[in-house]
N, C-alpha and C. Protein backbone atom coordinates (compact mmCIF):
# COMPACT_ATOMS: atom_id res chain seq x y z
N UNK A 1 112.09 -97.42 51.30
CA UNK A 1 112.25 -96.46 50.24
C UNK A 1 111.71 -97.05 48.93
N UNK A 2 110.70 -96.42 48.36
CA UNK A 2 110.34 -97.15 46.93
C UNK A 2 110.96 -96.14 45.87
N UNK A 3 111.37 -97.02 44.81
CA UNK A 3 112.18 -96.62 43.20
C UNK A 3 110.36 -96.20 42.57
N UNK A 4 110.89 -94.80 42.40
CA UNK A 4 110.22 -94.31 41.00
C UNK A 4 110.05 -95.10 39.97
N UNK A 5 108.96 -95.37 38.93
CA UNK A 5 108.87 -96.10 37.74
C UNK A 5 108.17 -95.26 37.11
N UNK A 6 109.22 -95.37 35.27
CA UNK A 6 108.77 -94.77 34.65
C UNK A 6 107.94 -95.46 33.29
N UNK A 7 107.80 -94.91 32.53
CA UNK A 7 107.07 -95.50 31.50
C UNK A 7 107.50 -94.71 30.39
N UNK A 8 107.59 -95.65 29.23
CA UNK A 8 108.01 -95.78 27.99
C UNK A 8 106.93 -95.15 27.35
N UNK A 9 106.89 -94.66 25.90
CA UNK A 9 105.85 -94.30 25.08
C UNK A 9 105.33 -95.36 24.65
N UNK A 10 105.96 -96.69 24.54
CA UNK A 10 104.92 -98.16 24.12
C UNK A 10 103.96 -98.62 25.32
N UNK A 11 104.33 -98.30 26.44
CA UNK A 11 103.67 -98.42 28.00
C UNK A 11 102.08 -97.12 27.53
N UNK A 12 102.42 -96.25 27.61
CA UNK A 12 102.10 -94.94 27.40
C UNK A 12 100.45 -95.89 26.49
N UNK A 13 101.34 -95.86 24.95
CA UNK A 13 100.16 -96.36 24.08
C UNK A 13 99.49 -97.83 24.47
N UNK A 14 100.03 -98.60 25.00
CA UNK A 14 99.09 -99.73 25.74
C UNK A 14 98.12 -99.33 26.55
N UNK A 15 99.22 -98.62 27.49
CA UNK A 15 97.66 -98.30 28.59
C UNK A 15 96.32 -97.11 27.81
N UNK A 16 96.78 -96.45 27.32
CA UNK A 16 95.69 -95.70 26.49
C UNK A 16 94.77 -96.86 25.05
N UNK A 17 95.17 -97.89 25.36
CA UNK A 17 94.55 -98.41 24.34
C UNK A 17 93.67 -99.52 24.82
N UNK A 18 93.94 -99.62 26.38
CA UNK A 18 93.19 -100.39 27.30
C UNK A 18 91.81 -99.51 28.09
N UNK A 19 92.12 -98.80 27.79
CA UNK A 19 90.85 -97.59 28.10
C UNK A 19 89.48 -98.03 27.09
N UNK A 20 88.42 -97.68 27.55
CA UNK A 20 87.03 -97.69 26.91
C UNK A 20 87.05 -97.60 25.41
N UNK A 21 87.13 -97.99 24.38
CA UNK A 21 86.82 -97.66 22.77
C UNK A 21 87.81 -96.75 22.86
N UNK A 22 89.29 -96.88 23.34
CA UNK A 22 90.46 -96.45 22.94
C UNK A 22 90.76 -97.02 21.64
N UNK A 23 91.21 -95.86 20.38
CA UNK A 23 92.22 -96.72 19.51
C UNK A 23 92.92 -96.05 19.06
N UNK A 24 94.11 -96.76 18.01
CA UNK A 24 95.56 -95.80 17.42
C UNK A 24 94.98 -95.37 16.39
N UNK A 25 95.33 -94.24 15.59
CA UNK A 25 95.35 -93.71 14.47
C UNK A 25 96.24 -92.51 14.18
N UNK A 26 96.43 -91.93 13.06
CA UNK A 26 96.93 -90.92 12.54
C UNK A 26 96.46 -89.72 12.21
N UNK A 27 97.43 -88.90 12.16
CA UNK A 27 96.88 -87.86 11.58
C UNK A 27 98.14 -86.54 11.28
N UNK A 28 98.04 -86.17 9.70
CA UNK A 28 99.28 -85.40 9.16
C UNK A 28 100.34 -86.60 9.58
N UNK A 29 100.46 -87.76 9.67
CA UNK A 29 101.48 -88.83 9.18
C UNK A 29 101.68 -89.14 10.87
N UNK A 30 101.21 -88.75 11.74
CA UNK A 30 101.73 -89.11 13.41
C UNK A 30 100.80 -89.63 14.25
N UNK A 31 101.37 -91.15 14.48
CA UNK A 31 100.52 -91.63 15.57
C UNK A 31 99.67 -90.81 16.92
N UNK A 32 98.62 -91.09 16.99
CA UNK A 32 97.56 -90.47 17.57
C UNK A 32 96.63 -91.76 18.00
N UNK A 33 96.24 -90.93 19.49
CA UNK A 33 95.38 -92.38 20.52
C UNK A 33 94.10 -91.68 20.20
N UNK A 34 93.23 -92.19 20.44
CA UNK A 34 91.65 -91.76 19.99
C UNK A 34 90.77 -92.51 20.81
N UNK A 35 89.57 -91.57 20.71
CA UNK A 35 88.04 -92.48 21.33
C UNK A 35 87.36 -91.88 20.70
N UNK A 36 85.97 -92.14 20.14
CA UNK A 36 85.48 -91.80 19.03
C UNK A 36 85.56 -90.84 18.57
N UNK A 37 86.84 -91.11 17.57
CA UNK A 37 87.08 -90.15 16.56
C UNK A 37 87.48 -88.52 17.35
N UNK A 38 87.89 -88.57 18.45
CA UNK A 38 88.76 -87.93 19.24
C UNK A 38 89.82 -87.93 19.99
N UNK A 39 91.01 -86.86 19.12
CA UNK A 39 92.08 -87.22 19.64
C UNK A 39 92.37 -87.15 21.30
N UNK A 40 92.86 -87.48 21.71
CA UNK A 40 93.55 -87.48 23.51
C UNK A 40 94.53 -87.22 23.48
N UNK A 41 95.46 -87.87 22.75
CA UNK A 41 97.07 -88.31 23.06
C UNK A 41 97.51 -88.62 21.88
N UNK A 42 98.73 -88.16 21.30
CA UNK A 42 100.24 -87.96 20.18
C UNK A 42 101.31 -88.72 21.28
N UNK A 43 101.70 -89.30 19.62
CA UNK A 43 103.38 -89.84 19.95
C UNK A 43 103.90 -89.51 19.28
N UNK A 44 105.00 -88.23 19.58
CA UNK A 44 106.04 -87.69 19.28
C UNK A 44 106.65 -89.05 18.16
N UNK A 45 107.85 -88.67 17.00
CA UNK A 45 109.05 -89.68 16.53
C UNK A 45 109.66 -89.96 17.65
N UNK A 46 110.29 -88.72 18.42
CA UNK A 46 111.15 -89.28 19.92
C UNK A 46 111.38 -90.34 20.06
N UNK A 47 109.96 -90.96 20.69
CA UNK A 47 109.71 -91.74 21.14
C UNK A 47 110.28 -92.01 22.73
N UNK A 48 110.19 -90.75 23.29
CA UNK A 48 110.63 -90.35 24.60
C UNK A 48 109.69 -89.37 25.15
N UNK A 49 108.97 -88.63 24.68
CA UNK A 49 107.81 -88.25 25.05
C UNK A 49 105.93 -88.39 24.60
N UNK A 50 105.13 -88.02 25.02
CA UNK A 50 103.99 -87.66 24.70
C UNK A 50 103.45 -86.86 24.86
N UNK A 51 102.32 -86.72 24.24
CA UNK A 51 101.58 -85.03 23.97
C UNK A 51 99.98 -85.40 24.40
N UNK A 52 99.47 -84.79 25.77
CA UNK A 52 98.27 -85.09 26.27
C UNK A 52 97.23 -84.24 26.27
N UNK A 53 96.42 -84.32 26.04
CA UNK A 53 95.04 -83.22 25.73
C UNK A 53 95.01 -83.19 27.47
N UNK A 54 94.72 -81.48 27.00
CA UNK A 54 94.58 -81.01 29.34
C UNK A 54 93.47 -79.35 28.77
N UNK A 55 93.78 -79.13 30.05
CA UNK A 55 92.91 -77.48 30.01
C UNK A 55 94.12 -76.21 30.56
N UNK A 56 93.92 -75.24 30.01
CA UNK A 56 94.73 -74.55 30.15
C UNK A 56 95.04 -74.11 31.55
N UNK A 57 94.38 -74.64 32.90
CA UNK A 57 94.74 -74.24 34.24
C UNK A 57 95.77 -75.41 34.52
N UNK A 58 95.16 -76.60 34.00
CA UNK A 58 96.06 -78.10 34.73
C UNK A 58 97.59 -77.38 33.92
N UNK A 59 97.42 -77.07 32.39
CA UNK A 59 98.92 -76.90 31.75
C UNK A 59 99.70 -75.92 32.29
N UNK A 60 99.23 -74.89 33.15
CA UNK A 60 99.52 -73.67 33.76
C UNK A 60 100.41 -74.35 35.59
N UNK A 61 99.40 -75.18 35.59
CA UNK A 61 99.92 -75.82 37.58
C UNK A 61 101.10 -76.66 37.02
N UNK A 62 101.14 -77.72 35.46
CA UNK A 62 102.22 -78.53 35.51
C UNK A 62 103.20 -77.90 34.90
N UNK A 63 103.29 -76.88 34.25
CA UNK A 63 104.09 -75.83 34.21
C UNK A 63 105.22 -75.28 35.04
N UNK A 64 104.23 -74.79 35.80
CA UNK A 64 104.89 -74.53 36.99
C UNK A 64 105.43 -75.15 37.90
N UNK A 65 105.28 -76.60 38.24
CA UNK A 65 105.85 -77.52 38.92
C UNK A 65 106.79 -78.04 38.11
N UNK A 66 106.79 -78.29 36.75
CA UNK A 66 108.58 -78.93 36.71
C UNK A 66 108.45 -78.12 35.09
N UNK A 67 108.76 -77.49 34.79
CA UNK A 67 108.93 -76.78 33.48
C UNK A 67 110.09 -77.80 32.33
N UNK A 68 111.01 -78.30 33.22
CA UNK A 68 111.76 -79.44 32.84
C UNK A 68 110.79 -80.69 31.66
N UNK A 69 109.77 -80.76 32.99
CA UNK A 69 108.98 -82.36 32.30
C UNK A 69 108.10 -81.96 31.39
N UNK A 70 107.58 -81.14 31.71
CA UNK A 70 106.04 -80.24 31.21
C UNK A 70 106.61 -79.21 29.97
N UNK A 71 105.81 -79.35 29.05
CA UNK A 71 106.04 -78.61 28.00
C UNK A 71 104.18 -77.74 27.17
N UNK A 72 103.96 -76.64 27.13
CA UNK A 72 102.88 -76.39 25.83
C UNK A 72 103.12 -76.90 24.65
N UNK A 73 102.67 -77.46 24.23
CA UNK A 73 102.85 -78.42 22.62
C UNK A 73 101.89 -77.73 21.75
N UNK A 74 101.10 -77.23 22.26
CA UNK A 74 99.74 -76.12 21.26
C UNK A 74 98.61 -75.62 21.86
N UNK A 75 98.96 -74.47 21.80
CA UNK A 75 97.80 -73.68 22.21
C UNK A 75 97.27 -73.16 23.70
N UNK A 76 98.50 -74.34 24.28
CA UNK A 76 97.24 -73.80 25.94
C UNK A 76 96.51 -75.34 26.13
N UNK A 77 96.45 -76.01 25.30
CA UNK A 77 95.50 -77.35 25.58
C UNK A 77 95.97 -78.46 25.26
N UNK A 78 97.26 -78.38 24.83
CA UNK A 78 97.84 -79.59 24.82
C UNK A 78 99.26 -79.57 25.91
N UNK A 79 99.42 -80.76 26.45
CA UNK A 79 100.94 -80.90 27.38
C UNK A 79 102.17 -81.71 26.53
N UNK A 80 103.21 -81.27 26.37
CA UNK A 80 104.06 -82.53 26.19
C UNK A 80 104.92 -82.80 27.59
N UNK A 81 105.08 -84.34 27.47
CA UNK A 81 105.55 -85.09 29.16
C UNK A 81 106.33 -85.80 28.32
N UNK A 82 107.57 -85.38 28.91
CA UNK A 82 109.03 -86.06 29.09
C UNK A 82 108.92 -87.09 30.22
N UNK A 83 108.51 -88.46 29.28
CA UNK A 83 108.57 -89.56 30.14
C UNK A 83 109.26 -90.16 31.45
N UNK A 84 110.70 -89.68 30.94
CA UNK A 84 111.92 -90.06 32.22
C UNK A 84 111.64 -89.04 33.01
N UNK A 85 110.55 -87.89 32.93
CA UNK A 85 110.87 -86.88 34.30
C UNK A 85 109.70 -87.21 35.23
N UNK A 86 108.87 -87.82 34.61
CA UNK A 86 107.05 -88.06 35.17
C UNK A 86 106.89 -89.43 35.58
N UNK A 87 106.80 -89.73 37.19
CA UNK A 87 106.44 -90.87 37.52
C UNK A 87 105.41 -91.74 36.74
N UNK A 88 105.13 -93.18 36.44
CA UNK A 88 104.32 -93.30 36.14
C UNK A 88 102.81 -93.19 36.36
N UNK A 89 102.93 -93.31 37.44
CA UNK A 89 101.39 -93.44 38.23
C UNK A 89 101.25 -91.76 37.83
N UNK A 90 101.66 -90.38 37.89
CA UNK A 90 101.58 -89.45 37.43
C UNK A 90 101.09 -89.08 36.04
N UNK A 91 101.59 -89.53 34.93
CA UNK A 91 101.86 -90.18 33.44
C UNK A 91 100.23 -90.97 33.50
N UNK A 92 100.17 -91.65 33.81
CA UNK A 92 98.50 -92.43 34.02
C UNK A 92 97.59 -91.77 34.25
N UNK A 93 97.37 -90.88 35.45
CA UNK A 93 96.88 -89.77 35.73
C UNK A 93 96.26 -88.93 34.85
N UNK A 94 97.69 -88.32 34.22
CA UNK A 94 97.23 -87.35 33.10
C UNK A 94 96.70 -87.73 31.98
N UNK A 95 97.07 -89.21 31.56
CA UNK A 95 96.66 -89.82 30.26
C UNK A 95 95.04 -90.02 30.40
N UNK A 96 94.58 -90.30 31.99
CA UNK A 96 92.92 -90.59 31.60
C UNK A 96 92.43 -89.14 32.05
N UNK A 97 92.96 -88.15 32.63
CA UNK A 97 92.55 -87.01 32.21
C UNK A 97 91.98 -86.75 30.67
N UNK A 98 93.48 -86.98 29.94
CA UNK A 98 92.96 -86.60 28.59
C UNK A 98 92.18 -86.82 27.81
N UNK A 99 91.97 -88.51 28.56
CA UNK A 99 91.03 -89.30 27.72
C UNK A 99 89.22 -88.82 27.94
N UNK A 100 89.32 -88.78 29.23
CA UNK A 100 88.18 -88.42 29.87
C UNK A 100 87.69 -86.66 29.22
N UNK A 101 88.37 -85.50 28.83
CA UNK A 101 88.47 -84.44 28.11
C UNK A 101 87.44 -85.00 26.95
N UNK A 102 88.21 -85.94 26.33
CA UNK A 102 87.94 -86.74 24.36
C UNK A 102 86.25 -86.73 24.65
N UNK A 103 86.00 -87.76 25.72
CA UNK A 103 85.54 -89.34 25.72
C UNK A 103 84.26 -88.71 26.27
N UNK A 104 82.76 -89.43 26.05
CA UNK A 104 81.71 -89.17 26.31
C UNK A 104 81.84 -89.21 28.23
N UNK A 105 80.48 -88.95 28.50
CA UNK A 105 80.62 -88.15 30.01
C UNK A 105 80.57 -90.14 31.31
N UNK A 106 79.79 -91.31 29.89
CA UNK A 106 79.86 -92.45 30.49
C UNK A 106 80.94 -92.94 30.69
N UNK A 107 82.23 -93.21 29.12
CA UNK A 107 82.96 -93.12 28.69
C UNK A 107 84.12 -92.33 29.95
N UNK A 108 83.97 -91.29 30.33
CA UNK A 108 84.93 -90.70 31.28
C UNK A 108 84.77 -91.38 32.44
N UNK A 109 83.77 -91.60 32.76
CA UNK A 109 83.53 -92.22 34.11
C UNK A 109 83.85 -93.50 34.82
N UNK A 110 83.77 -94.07 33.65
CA UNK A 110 84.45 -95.77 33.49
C UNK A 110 86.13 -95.95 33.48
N UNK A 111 86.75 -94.56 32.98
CA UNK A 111 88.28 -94.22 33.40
C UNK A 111 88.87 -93.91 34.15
N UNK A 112 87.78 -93.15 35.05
CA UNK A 112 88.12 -92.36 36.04
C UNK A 112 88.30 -92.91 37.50
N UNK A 113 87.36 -94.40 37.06
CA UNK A 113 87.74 -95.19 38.56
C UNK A 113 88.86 -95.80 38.55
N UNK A 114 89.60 -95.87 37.26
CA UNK A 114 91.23 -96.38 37.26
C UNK A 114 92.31 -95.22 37.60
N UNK A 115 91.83 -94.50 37.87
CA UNK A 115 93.10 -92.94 38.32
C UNK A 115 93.72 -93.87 39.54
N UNK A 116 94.75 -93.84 39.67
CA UNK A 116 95.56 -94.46 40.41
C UNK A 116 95.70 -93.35 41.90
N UNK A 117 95.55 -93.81 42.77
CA UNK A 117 95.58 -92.90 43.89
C UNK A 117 97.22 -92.81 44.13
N UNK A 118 97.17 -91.75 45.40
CA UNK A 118 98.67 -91.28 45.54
C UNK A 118 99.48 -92.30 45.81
N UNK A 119 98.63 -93.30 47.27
CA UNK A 119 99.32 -94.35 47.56
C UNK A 119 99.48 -95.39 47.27
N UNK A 120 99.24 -95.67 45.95
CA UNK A 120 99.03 -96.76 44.74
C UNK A 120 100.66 -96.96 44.02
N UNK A 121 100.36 -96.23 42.94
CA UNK A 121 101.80 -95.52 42.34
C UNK A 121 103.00 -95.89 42.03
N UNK A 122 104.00 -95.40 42.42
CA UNK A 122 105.15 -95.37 43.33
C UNK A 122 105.90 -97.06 43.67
């Protein structure tokens, strides 16, 4: 039987900052992950969730699978993820989604071989 692991919003901003010309910045006073000069990813004050750049079908499927974890944060194109409900390897997932959204088409590609497979994870 393997234990679920979750991840923290300081986990969260490490691993997004280990990504390709990932970096922190602000914006209207709130930490924000970036790749050139595009946002991906918000950290809530919480500091129990994050807010991930997606497309309005992925926010529509994680929606619908746990309405609990998954939140619209704006518009249709942004997610907020309640850390304690989202495995990590899940949480990773979506974070180089977002990044890969930001991030030039080389830039995505170089992230995309770190997507953690199902049987990785866990």
């Amino acid at each position: 039987m393997s234990t679920r692991r979750f991840l923290t919003q300081q986990q969260v901003r490490d691993l997004a900052l280990s990504l390709p010309e990932a970096y922190a910045d602000s914006h209207m006073g709130r930490p924000d992950l970036r790749v050139r000069k595009k946002i991906f990813a918000t950290l809530p004050e919480d500091g129990l969730t994050v807010n991930l750049k997606t497309t309005p079908i992925a926010l529509d499927m994680l929606l619908r699978d746990d309405p609990e974890a998954f939140r619209d944060v704006w518009g249709g194109r942004w997610v907020g993820v309640t850390l304690a409900r989202v495995p990590s390897d899940e949480v990773e997932a979506l974070l180089i989604e977002a990044y890969c959204l930001a991030a030039s088409r080389s830039l995505a590609a170089l992230a995309r071989e770190r997507i953690p497979s199902p049987s990785e994870g866990s």
